[in-house]
PDB file of N, CA and C in Angstrom:
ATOM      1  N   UNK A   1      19.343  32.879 -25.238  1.00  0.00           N
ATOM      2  CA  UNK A   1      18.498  32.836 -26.424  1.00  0.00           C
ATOM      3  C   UNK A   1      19.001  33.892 -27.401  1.00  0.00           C
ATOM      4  N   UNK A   2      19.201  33.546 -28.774  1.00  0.00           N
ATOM      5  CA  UNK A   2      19.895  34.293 -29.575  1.00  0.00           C
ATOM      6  C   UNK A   2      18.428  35.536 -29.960  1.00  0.00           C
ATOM      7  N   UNK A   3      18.827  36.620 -30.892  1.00  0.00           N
ATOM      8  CA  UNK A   3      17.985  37.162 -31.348  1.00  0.00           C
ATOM      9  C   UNK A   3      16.881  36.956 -32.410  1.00  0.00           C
ATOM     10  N   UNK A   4      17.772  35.569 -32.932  1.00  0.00           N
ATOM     11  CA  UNK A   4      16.730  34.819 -34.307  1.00  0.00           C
ATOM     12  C   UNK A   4      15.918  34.074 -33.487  1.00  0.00           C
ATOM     13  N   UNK A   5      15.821  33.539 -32.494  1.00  0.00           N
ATOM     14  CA  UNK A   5      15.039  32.703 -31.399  1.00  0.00           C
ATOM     15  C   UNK A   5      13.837  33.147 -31.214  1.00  0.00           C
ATOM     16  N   UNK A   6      13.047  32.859 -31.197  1.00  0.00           N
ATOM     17  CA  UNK A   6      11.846  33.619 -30.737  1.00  0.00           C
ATOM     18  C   UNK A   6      11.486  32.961 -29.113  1.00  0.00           C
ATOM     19  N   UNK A   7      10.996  33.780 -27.818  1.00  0.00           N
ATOM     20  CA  UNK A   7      10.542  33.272 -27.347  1.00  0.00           C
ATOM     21  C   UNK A   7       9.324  32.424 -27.475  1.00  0.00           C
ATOM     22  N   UNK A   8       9.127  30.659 -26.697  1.00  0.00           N
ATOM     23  CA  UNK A   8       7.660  30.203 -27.186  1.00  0.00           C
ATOM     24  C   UNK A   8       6.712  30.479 -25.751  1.00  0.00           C
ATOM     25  N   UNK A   9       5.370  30.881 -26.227  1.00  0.00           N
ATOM     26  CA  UNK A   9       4.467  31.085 -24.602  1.00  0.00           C
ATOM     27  C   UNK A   9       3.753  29.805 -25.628  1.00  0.00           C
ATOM     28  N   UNK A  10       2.599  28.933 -24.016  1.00  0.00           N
ATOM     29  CA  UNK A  10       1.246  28.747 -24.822  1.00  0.00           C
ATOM     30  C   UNK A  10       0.112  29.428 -23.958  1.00  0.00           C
ATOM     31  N   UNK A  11      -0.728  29.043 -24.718  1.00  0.00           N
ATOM     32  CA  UNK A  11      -1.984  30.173 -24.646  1.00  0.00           C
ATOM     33  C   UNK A  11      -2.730  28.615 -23.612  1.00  0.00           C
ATOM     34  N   UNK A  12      -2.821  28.952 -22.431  1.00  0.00           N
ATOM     35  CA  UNK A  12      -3.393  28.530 -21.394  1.00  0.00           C
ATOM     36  C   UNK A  12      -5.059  27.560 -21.544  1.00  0.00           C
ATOM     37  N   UNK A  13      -5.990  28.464 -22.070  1.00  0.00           N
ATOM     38  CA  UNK A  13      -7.084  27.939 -22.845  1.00  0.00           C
ATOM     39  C   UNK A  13      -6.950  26.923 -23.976  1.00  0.00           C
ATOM     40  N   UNK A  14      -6.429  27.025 -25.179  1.00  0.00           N
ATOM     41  CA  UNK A  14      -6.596  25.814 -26.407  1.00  0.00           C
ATOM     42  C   UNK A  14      -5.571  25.488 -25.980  1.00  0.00           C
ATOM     43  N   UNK A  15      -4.242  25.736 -25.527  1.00  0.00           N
ATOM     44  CA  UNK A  15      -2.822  24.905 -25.226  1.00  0.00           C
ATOM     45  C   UNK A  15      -1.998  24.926 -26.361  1.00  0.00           C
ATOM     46  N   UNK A  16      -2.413  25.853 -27.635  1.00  0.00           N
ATOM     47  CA  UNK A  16      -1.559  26.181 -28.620  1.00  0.00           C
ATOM     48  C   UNK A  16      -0.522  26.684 -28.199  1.00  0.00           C
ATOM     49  N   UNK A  17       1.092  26.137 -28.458  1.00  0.00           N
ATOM     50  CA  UNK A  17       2.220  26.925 -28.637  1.00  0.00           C
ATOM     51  C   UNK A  17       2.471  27.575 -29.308  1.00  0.00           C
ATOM     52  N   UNK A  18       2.865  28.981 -29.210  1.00  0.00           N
ATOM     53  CA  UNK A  18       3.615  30.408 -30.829  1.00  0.00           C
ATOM     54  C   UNK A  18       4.494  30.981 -29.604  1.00  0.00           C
ATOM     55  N   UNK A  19       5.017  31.784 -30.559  1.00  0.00           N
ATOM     56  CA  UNK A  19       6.100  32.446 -30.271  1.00  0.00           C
ATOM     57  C   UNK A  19       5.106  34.049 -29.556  1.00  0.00           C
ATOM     58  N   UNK A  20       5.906  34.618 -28.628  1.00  0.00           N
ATOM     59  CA  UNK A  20       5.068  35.809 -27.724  1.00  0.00           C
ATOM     60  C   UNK A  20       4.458  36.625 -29.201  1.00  0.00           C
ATOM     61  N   UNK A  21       5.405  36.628 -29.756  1.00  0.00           N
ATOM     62  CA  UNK A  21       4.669  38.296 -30.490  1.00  0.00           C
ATOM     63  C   UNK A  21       3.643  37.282 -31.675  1.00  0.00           C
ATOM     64  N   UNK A  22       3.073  36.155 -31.260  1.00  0.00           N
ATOM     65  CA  UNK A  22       1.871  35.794 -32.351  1.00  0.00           C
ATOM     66  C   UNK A  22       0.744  35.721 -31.740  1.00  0.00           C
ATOM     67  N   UNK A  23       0.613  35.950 -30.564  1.00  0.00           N
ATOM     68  CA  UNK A  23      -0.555  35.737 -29.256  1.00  0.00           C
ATOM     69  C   UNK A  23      -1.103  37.197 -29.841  1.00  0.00           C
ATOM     70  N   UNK A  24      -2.301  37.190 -29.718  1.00  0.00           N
ATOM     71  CA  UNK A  24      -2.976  37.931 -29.727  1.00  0.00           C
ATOM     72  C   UNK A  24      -3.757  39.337 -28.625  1.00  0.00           C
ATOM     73  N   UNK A  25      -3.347  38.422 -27.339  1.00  0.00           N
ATOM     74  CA  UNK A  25      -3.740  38.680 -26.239  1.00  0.00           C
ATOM     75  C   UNK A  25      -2.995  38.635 -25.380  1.00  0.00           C
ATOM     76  N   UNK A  26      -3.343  38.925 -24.478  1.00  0.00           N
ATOM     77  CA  UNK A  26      -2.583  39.300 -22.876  1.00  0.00           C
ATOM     78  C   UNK A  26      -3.290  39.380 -21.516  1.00  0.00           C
ATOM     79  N   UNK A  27      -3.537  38.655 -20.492  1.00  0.00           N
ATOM     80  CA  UNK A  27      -4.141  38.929 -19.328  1.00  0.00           C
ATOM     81  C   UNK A  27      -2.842  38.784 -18.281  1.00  0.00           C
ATOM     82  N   UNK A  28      -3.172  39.262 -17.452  1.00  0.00           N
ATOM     83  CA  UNK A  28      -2.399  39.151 -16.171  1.00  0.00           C
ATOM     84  C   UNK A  28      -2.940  38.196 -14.946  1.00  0.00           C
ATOM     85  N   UNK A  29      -2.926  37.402 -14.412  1.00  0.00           N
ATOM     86  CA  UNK A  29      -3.521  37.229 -12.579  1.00  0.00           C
ATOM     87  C   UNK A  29      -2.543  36.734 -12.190  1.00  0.00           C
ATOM     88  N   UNK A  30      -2.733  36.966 -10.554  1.00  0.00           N
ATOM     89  CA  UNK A  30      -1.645  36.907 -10.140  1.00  0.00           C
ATOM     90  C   UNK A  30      -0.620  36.997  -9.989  1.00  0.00           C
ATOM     91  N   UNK A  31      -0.394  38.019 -10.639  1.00  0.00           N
ATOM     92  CA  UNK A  31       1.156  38.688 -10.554  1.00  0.00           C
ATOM     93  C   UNK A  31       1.866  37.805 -12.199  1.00  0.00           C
ATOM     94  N   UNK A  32       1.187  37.028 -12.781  1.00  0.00           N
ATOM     95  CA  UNK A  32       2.071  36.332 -14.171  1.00  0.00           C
ATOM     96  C   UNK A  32       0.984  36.481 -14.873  1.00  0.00           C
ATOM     97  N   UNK A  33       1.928  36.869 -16.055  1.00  0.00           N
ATOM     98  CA  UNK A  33       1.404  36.991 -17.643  1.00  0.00           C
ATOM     99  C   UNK A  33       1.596  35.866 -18.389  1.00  0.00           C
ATOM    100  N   UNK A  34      -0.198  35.590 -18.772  1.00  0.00           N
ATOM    101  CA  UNK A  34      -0.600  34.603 -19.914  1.00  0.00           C
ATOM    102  C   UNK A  34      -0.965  35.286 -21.154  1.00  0.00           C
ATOM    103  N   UNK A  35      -0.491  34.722 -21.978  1.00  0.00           N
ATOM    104  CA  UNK A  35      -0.649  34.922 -23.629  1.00  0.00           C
ATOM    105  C   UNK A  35      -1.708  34.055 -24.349  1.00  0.00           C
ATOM    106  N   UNK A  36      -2.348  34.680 -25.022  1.00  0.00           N
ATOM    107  CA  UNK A  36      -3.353  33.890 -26.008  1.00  0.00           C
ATOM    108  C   UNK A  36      -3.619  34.268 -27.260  1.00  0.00           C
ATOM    109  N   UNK A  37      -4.114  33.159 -27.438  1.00  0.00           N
ATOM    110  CA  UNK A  37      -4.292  33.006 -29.135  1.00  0.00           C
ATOM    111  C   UNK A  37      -5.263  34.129 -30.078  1.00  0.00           C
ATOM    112  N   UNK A  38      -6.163  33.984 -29.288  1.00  0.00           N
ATOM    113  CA  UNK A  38      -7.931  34.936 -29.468  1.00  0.00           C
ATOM    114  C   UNK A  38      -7.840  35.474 -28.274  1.00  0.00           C
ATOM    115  N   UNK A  39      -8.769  36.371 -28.837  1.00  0.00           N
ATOM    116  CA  UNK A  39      -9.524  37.549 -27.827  1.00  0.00           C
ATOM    117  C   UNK A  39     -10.364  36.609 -27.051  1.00  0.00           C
ATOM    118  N   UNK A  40     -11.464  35.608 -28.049  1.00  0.00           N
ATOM    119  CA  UNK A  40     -11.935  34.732 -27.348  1.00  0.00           C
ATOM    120  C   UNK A  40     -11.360  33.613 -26.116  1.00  0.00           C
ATOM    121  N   UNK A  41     -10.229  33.343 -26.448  1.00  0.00           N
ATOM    122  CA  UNK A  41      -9.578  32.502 -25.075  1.00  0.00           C
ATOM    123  C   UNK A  41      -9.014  33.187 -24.038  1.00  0.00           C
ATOM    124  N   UNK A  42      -9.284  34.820 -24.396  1.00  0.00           N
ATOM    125  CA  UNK A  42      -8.651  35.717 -22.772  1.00  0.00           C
ATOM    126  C   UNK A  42      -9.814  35.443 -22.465  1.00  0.00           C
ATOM    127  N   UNK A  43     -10.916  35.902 -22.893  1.00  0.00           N
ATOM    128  CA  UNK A  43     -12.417  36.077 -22.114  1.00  0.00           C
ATOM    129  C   UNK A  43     -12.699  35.068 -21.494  1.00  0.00           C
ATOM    130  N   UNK A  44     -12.240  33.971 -22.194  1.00  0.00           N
ATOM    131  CA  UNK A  44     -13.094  32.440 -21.271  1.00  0.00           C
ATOM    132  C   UNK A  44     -11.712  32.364 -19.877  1.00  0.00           C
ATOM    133  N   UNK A  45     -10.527  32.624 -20.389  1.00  0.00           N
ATOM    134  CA  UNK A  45      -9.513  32.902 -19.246  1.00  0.00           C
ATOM    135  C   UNK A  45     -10.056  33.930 -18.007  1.00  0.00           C
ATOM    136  N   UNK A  46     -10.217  34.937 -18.269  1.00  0.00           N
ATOM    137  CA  UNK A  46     -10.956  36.164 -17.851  1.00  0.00           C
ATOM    138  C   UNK A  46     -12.021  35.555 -16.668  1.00  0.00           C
ATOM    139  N   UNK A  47     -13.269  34.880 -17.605  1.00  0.00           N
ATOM    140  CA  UNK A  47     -14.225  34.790 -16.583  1.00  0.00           C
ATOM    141  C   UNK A  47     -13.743  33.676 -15.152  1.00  0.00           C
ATOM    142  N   UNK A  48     -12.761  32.940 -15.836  1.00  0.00           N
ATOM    143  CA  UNK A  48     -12.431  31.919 -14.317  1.00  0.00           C
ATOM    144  C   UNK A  48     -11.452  31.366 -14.442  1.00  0.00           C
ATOM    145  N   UNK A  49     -10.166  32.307 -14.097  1.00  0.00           N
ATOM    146  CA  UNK A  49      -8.966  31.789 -14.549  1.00  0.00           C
ATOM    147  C   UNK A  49      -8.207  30.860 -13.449  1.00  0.00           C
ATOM    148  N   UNK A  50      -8.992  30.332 -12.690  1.00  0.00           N
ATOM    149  CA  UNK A  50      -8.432  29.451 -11.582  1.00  0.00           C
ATOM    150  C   UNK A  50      -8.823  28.133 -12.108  1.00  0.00           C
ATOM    151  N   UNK A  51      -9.532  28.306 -13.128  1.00  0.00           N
ATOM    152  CA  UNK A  51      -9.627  26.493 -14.026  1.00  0.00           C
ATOM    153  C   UNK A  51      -8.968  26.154 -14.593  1.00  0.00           C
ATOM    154  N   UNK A  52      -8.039  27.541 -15.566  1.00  0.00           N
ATOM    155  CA  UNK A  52      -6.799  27.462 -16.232  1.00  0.00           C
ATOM    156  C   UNK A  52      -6.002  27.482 -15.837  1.00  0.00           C
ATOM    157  N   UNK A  53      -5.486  28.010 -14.669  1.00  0.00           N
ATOM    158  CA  UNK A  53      -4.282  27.901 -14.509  1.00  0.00           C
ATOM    159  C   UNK A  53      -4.239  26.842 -13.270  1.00  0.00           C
ATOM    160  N   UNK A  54      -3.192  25.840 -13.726  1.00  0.00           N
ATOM    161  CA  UNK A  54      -2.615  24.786 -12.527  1.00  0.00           C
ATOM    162  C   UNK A  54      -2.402  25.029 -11.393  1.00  0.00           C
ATOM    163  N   UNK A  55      -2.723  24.492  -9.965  1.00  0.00           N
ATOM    164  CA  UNK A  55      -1.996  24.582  -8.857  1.00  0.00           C
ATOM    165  C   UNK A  55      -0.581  24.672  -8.673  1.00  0.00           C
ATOM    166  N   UNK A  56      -0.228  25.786  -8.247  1.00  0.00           N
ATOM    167  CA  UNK A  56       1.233  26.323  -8.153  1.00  0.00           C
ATOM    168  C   UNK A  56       1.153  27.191  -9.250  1.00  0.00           C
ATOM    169  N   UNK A  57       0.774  27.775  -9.848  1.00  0.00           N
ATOM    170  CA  UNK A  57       0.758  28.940 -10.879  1.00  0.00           C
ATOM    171  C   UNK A  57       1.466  28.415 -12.387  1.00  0.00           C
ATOM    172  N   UNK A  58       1.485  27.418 -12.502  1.00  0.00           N
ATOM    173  CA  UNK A  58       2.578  27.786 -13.826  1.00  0.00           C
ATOM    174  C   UNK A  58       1.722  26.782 -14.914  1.00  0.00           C
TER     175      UNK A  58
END
């Protein structure tokens, strides 16, 4: 990936794609880092993040 590239995350909750440094947020479980859009979609991540995230982690 060149330096003009931006990496893309999506934000787990709404399923919006941006580039890392437009996420707003950051949680961790399980040992991997999810990125989000709002403060509001860590929190709803936050309270039960085993709804968001898929079987097998990714």
């Amino acid at each position: 990936m060149s330096k003009v590239e931006k990496e893309l995350v999506k934000d787990p909750v709404c399923g919006m794609i941006k580039p890392k440094d437009k996420m707003r947020a950051v949680s961790i479980f399980m040992g991997k880092k999810y990125h989000f859009c709002t403060e509001g979609d860590k929190k709803m991540f936050k309270a039960h993040p085993e709804h968001w995230v898929p079987r097998g982690g990714d």
